[in-house]
Protein backbone atom coordinates (compact mmCIF):
# COMPACT_ATOMS: atom_id res chain seq x y z
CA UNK A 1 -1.49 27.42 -53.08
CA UNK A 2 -4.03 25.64 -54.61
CA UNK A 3 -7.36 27.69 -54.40
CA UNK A 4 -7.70 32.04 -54.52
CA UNK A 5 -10.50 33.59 -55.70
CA UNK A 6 -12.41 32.69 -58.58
CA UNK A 7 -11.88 34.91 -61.55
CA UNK A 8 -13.20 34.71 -65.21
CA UNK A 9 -10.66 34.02 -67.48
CA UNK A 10 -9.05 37.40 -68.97
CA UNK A 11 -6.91 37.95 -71.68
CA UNK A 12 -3.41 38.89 -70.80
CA UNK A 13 -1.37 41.27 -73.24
CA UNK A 14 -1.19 39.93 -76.56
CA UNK A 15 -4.98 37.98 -76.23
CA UNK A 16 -3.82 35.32 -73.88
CA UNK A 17 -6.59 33.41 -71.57
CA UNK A 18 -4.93 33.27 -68.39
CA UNK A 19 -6.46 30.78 -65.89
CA UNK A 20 -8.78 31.85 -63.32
CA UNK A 21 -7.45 29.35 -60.70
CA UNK A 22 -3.93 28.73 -59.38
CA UNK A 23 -4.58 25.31 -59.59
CA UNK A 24 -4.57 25.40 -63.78
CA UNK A 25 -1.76 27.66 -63.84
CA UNK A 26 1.32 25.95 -66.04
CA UNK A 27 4.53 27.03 -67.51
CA UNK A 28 3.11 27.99 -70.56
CA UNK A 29 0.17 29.73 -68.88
CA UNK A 30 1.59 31.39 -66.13
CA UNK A 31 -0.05 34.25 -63.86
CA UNK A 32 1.48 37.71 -63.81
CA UNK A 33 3.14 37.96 -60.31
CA UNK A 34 0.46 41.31 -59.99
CA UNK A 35 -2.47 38.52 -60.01
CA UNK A 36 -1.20 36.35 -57.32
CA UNK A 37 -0.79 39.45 -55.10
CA UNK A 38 -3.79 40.55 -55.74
CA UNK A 39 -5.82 37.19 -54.81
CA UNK A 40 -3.33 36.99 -51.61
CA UNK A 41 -4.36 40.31 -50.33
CA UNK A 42 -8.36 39.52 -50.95
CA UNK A 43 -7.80 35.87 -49.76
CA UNK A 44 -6.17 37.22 -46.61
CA UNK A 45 -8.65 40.97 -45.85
CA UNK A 46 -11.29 38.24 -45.52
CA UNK A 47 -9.68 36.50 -42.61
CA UNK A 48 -11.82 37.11 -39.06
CA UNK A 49 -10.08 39.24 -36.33
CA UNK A 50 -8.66 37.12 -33.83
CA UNK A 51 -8.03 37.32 -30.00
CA UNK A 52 -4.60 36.42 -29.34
CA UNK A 53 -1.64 36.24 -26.29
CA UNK A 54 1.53 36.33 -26.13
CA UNK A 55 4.94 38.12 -24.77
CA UNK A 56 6.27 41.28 -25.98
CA UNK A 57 10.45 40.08 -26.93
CA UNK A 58 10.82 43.06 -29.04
CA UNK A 59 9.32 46.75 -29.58
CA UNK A 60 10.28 49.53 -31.65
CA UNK A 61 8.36 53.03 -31.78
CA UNK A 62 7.70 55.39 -34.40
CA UNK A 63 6.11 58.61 -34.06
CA UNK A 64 3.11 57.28 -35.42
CA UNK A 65 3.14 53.24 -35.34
CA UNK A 66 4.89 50.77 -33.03
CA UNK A 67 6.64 47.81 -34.12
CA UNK A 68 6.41 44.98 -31.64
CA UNK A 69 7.17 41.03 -32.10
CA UNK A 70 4.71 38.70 -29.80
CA UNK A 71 5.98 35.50 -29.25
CA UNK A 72 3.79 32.39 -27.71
CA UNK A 73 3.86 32.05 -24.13
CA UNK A 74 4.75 28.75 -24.72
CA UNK A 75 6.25 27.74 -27.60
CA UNK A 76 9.23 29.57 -30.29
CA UNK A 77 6.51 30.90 -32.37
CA UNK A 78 6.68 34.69 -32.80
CA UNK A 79 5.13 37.33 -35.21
CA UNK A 80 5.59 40.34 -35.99
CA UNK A 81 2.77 43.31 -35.21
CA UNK A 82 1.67 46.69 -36.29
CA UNK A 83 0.20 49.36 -33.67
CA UNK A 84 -1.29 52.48 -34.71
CA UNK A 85 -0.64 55.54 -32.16
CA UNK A 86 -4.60 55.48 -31.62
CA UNK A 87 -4.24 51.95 -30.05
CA UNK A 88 -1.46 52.38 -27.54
CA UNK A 89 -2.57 56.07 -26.36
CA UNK A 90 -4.80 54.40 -24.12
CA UNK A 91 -2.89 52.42 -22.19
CA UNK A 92 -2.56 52.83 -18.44
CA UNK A 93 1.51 52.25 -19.01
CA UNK A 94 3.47 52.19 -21.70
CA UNK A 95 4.50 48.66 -23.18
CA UNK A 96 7.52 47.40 -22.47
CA UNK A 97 9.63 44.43 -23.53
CA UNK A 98 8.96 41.03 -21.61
CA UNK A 99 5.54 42.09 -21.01
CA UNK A 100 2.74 40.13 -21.29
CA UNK A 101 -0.22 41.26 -23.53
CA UNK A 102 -3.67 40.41 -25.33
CA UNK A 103 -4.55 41.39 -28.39
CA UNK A 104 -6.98 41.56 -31.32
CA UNK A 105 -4.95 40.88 -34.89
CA UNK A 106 -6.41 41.20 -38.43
CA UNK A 107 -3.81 39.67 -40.93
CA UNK A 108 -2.77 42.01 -43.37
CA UNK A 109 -0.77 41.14 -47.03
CA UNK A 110 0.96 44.62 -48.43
CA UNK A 111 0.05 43.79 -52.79
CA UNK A 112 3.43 45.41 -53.75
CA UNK A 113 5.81 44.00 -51.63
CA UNK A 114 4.95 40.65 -50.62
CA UNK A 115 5.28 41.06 -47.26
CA UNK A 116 2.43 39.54 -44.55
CA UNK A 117 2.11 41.66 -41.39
CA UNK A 118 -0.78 41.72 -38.50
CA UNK A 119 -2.31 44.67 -37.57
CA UNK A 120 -2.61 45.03 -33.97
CA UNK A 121 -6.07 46.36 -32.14
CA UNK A 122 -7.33 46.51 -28.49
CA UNK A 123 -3.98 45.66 -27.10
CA UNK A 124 -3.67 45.75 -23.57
CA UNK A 125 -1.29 44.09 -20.98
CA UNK A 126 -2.42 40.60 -18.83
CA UNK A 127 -2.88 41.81 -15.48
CA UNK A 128 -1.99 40.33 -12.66
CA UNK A 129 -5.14 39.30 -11.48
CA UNK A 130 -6.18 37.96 -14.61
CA UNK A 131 -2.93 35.57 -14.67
CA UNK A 132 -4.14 34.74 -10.91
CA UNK A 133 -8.19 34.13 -11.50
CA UNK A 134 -6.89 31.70 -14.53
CA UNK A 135 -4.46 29.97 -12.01
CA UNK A 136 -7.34 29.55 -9.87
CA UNK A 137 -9.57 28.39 -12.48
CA UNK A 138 -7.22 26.24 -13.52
CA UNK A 139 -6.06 24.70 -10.23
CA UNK A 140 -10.13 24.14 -9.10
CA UNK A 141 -10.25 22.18 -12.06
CA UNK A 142 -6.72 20.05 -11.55
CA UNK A 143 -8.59 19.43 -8.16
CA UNK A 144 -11.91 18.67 -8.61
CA UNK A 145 -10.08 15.93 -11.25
CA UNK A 146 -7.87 14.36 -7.45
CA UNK A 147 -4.38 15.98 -9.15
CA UNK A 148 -3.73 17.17 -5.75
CA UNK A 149 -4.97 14.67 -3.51
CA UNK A 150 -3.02 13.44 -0.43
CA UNK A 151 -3.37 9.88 -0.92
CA UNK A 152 -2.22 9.57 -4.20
CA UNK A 153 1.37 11.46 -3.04
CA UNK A 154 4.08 8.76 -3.21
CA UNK A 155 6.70 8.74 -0.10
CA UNK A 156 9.99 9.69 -0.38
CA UNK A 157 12.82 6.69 -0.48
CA UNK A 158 15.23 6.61 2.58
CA UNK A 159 17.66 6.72 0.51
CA UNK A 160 17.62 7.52 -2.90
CA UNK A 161 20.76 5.33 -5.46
CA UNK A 162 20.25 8.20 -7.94
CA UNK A 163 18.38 11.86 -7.80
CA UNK A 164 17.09 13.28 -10.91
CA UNK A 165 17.49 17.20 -11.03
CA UNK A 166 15.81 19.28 -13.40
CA UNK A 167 17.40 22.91 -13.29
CA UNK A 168 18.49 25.87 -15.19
CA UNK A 169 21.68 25.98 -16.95
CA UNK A 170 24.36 26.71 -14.53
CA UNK A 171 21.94 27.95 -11.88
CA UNK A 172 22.40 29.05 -8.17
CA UNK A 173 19.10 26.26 -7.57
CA UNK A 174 21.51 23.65 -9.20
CA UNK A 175 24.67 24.49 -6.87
CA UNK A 176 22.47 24.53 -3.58
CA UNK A 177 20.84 21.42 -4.38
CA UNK A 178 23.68 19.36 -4.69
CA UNK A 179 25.98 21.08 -2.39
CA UNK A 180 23.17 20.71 0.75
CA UNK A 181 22.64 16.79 -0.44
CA UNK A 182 25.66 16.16 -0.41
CA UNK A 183 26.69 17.96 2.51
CA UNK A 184 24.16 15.87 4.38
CA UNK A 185 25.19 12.45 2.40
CA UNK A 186 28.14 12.76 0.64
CA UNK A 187 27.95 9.41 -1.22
CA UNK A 188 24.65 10.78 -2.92
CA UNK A 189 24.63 10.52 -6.82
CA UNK A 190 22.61 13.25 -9.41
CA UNK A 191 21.19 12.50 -12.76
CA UNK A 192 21.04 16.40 -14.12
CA UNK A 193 19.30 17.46 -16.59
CA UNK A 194 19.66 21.28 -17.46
CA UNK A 195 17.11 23.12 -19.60
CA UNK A 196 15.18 26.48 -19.92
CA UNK A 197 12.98 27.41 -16.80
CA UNK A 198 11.76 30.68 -18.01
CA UNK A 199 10.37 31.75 -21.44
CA UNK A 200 8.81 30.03 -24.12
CA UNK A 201 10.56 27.00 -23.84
CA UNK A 202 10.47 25.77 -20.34
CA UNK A 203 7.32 24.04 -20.25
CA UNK A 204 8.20 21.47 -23.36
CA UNK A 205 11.74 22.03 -21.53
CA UNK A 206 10.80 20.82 -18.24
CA UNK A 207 8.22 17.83 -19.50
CA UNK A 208 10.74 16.47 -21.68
CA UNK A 209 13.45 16.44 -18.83
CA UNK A 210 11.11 14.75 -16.31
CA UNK A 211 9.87 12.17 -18.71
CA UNK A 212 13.56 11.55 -19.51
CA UNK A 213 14.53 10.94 -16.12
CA UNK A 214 11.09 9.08 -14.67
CA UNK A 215 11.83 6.32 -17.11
CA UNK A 216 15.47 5.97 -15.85
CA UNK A 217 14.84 2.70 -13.15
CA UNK A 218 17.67 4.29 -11.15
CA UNK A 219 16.57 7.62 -10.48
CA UNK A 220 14.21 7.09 -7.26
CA UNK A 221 13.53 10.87 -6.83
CA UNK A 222 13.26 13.75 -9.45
CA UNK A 223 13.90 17.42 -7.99
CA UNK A 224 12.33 19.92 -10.24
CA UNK A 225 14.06 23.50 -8.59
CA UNK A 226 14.16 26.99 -9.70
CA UNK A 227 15.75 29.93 -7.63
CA UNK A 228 12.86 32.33 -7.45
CA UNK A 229 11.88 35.06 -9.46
CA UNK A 230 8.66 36.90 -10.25
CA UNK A 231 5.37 35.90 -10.76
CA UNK A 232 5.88 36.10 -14.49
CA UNK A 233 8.64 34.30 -14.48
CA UNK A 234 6.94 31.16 -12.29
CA UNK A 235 4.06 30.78 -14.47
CA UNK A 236 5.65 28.06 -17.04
CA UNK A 237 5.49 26.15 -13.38
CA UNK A 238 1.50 26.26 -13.63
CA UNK A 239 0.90 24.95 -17.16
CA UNK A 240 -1.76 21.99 -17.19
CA UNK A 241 0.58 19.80 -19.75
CA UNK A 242 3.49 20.28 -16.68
CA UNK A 243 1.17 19.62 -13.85
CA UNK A 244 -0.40 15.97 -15.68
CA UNK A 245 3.33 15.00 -16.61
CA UNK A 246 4.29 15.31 -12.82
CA UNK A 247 0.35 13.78 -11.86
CA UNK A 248 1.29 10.92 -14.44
CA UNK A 249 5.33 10.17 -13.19
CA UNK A 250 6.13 6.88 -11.59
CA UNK A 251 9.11 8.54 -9.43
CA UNK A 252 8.03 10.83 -6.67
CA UNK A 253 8.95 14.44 -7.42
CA UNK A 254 9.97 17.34 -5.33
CA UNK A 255 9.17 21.17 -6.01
CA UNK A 256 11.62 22.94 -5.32
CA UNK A 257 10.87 26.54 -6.57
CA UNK A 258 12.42 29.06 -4.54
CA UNK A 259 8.96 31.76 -4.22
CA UNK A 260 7.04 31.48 -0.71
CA UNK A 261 4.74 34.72 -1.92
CA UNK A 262 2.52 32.69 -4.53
CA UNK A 263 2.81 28.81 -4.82
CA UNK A 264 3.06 27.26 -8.76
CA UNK A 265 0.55 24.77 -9.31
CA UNK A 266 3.60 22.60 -9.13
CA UNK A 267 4.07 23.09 -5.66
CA UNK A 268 0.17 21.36 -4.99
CA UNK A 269 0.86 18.13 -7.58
CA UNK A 270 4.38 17.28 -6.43
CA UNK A 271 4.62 14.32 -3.86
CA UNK A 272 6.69 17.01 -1.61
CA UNK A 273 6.89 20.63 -1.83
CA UNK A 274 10.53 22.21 -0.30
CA UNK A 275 10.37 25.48 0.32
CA UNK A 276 13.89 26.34 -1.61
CA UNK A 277 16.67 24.25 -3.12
CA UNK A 278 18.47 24.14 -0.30
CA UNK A 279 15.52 22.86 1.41
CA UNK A 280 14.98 20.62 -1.03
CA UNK A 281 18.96 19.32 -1.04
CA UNK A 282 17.90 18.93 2.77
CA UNK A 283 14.67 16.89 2.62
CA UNK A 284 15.79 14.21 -0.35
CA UNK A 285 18.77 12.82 1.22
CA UNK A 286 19.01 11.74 5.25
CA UNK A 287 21.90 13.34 7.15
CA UNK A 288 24.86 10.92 7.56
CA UNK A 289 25.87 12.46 10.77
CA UNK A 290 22.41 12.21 12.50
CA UNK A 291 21.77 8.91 11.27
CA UNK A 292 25.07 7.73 12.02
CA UNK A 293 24.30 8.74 15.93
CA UNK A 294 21.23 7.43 15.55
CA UNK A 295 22.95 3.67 14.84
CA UNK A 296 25.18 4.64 17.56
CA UNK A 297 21.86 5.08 19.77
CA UNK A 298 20.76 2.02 18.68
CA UNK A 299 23.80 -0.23 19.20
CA UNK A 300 24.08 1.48 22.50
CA UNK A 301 20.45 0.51 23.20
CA UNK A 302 20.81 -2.85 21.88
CA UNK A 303 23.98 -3.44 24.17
CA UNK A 304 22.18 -1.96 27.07
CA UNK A 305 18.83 -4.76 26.69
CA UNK A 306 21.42 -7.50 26.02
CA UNK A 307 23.65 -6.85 28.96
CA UNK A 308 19.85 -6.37 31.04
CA UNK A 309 18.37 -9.30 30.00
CA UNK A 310 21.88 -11.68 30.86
CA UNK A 311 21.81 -9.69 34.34
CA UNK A 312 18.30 -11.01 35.00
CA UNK A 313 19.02 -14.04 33.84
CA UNK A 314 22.16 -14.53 35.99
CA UNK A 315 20.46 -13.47 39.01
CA UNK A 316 17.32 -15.81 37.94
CA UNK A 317 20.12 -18.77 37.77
CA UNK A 318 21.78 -17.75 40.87
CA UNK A 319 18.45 -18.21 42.68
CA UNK A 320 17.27 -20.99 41.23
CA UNK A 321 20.60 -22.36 42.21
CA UNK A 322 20.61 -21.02 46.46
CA UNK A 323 17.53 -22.92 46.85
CA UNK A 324 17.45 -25.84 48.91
CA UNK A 325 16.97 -28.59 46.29
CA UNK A 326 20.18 -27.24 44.26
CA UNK A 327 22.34 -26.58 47.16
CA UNK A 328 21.78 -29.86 49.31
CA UNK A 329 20.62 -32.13 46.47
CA UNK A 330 20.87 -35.36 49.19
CA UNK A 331 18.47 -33.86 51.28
CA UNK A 332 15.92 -33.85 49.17
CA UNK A 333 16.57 -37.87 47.92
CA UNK A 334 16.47 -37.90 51.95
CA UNK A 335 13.16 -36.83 52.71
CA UNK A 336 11.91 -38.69 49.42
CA UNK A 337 13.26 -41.59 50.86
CA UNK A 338 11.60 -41.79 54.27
CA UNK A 339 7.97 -40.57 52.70
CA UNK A 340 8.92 -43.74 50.08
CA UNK A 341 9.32 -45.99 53.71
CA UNK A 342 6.61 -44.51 55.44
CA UNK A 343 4.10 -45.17 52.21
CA UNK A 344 5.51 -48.80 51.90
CA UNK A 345 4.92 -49.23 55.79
CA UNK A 346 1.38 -47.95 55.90
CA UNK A 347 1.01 -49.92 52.05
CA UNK A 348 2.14 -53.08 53.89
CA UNK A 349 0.09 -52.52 57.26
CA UNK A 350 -3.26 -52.10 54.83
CA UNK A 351 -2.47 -55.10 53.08
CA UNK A 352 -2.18 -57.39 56.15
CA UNK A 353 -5.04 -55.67 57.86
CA UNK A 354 -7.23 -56.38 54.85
CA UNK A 355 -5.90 -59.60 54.38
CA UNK A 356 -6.65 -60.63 57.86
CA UNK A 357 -10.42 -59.34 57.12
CA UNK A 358 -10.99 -60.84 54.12
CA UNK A 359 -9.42 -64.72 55.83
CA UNK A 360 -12.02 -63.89 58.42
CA UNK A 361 -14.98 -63.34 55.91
CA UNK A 362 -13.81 -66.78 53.71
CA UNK A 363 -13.66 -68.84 57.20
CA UNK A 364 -17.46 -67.33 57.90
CA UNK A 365 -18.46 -68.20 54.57
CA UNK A 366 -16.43 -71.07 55.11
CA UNK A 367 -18.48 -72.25 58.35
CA UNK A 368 -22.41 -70.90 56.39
CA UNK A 369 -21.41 -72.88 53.53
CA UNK A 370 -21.24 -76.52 55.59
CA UNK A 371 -23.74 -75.79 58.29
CA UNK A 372 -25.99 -75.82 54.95
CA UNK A 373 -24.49 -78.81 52.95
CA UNK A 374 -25.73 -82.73 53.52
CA UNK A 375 -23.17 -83.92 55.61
CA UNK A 376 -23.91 -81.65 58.43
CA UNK A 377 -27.59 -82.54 58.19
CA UNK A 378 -26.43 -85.98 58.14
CA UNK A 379 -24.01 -85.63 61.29
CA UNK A 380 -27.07 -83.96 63.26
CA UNK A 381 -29.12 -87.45 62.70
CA UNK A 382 -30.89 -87.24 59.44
CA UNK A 383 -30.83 -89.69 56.43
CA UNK A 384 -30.90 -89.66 53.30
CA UNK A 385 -33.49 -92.77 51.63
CA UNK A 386 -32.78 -93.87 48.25
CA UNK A 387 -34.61 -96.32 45.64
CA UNK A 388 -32.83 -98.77 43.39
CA UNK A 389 -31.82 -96.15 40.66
CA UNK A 390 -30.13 -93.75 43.35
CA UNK A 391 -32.78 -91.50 43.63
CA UNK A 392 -33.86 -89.82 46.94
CA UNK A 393 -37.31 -90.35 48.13
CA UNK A 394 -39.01 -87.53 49.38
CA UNK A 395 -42.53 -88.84 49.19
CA UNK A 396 -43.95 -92.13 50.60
CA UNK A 397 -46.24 -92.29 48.35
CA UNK A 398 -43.82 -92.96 46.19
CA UNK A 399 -42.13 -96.15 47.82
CA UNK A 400 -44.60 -99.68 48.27
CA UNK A 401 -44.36 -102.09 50.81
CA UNK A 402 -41.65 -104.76 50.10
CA UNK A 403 -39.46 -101.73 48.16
CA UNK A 404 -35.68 -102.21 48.72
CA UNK A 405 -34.63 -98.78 49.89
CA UNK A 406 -30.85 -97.51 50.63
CA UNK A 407 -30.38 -95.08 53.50
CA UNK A 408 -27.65 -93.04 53.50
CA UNK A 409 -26.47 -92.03 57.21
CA UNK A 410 -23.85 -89.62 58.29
CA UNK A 411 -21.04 -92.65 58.45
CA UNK A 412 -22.53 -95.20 55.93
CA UNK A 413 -25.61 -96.42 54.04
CA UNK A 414 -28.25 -99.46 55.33
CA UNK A 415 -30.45 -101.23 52.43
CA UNK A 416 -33.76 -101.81 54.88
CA UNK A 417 -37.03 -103.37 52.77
CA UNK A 418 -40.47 -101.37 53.67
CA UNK A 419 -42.94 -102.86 55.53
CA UNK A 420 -45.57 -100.51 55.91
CA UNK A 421 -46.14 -97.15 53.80
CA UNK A 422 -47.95 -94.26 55.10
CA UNK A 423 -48.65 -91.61 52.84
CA UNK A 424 -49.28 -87.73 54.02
CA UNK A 425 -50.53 -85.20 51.59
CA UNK A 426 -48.42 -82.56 51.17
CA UNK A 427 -48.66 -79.92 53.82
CA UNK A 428 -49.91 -82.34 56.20
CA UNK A 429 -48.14 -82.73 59.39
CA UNK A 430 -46.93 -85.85 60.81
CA UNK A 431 -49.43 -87.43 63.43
CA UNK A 432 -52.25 -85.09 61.94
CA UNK A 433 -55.43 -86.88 61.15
């Protein structure tokens, strides 16, 4: 304590100064113990009233007062509390131990003995519909934020190499978890962790446990279960811290809290919601018998579209095997052979035929060509005159009298010598004036 109430310095018995802050107290100054109670109690009367809740674990009445102990709803922290009989004489119903209750306490420090106590006003028990409209609250919020939304629910695993189980010491939920599993798949292993799921505790309990076993890389599934009870009793179940641990796991997680009446807000975050344990030792695990039938209906399917398709195939073979070309393989090279004679014939017959043609068409070409060369216009009485250099005379004019000329006849040439010359203009017929 390092501050109380100012005070002036006062002598003490004998004339001493004593100090007017605990702060300059020493061993050679000391306070009486009368002054420290004193400056307790006035440091304490002018606390504020304050609005509290919290769970009724112990009660004792007096004729007068009544002694209870509140503890946190969620945490070991208890206190004790002082009721006058003017403050529980209007209560609906007495208060009983377990209950749940609000309350208005004023710290209190008794001078003479030391001893701290709160004094109790207004006290009256959390309804049920209070518990429920802050649920709601609550739950509207933890939704509006996507806590609950489908698509961010992770699937189950097939089939799980390790289940995480967070239960109750010793608990019925425990026993029909893992019998029911394991009844459906005996090979299945559990990761347990047992720890308070009712009371104070549970909630750090329960978040500590799941933490613990979502950052084990074997567990593939975390069952949190519970056997029932009342609605009291479910409500560590609905804390916010809880509900964002499960939101914030890597591993799905299964509810598994045994009340169909009112749903925990753990019930709307976890990736599936079983309606019991044994529902939930049901749902986590596949059953070995059905899915052993169900290889044995799948082998016996398999076998069934093997032996089919080798059936059609067979038959497809044996067809393609009773047709003609298969069965009488030389008849086929048969046929092939007299289209191959009958093509060569008729490949043969148009070759001569247009052979034959095309001799005809050289031997006219043949006979165009030397009715129009020289020779044959030689052989029908022309000649052909030449001069000395060789070179044929086709104009008179060209040729004097006295020229030696060569004629060239059909058998033979003649060199002749001209004696006259006519000349004709060209275009001029012969005898033509």
């Amino acid at each position: 304590m390092t501050y109380l109430e100012p005070q002036q310095d006062a002598p003490a018995g004998g004339g001493r100064e004593l100090p007017s802050r605990a702060d300059r107290t020493t061993p050679e100054n000391p306070w009486p113990l009368r002054m420290l109670s004193e400056n307790l109690h006035a440091y304490i009367a002018r606390c504020a009233p304050t609005w509290v809740e919290g769970q009724i674990i112990e009660l004792n009445r007096r004729a007068r007062v009544t002694y209870v102990t509140l503890r946190d709803v969620d945490a070991e922290i208890s206190v004790p509390v002082t009721l006058f009989a003017n403050e529980t004489a209007h209560l609906d119903r007495p208060l009983e131990k377990g209950m749940r209750v609000v309350a208005q306490l004023k710290p209190d420090f008794w001078a003479k003995t030391g001893r701290l106590s709160m004094l109790g006003r207004g006290i009256r028990p959390v309804g049920l519909g209070d518990l429920l409209e802050r649920l709601e609250r609550l739950r509207r919020a933890l939704a509006e934020e996507g806590l609950f939304d489908t698509a961010r629910k992770k699937p189950l695993p097939l089939l799980p190499r390790r289940v995480g189980l967070v239960t109750g010491r010793n608990s019925d939920a425990e026993k029909d978890v893992i019998r029911n599993a394991s009844l459906r798949w005996p090979a299945v292993d559990f990761e347990v962790r047992e720890v308070a799921v009712q009371g104070s505790g549970a909630v750090r309990a329960v978040t500590q446990a799941l933490r613990e076993l979502d950052g084990m890389p074997e567990v593939d599934v975390i069952v949190i279960a519970r056997g029932g009870g009342s609605f009291e009793d479910l409500l560590a179940f609905s804390d916010e811290s809880l509900i964002r641990a499960v939101a914030a796991a890597g591993t799905p997680v299964v509810s598994a809290i045994g009340h169909e009446n009112d749903q925990p807000l753990l019930d709307w975050v976890a990736d599936l919601r079983a309606s019991t344990p044994t529902d939930a030792g049901k749902r986590i695990v596949p059953d070995v018998v059905e899915e052993r039938a169900g290889v044995a209906r799948a082998r016996a399917g398999l076998d069934r579209a093997v032996r089919g398709f080798l059936d059609r195939e067979a038959a497809g073979l044996a067809a393609v095997r009773s047709r003609p070309a298969l069965a009488q393989p030389e008849d086929m090279i048969l046929l092939r052979e007299e289209d191959v004679d009958r093509w060569r014939t008729r490949a043969l017959s148009a070759v001569d035929s247009r052979t034959l043609r095309e001799l005809d068409a050289v031997r006219h070409l043949r006979a165009r060509v030397r009715a129009l060369s020289p020779q044959e216009t030689l052989q029908r009485g022309y000649a052909v005159v030449l001069d000395t250099s060789g070179t044929v005379v086709t104009d008179a004019a060209a040729v004097r009298a006295g020229d030696l000329l060569g004629v060239r006849l059909a058998a033979g040439e003649l060199g002749v010598r001209t004696e006259t010359v006519s000349a004709r203009r060209p275009g001029e017929r012969p005898g033509s004036p």
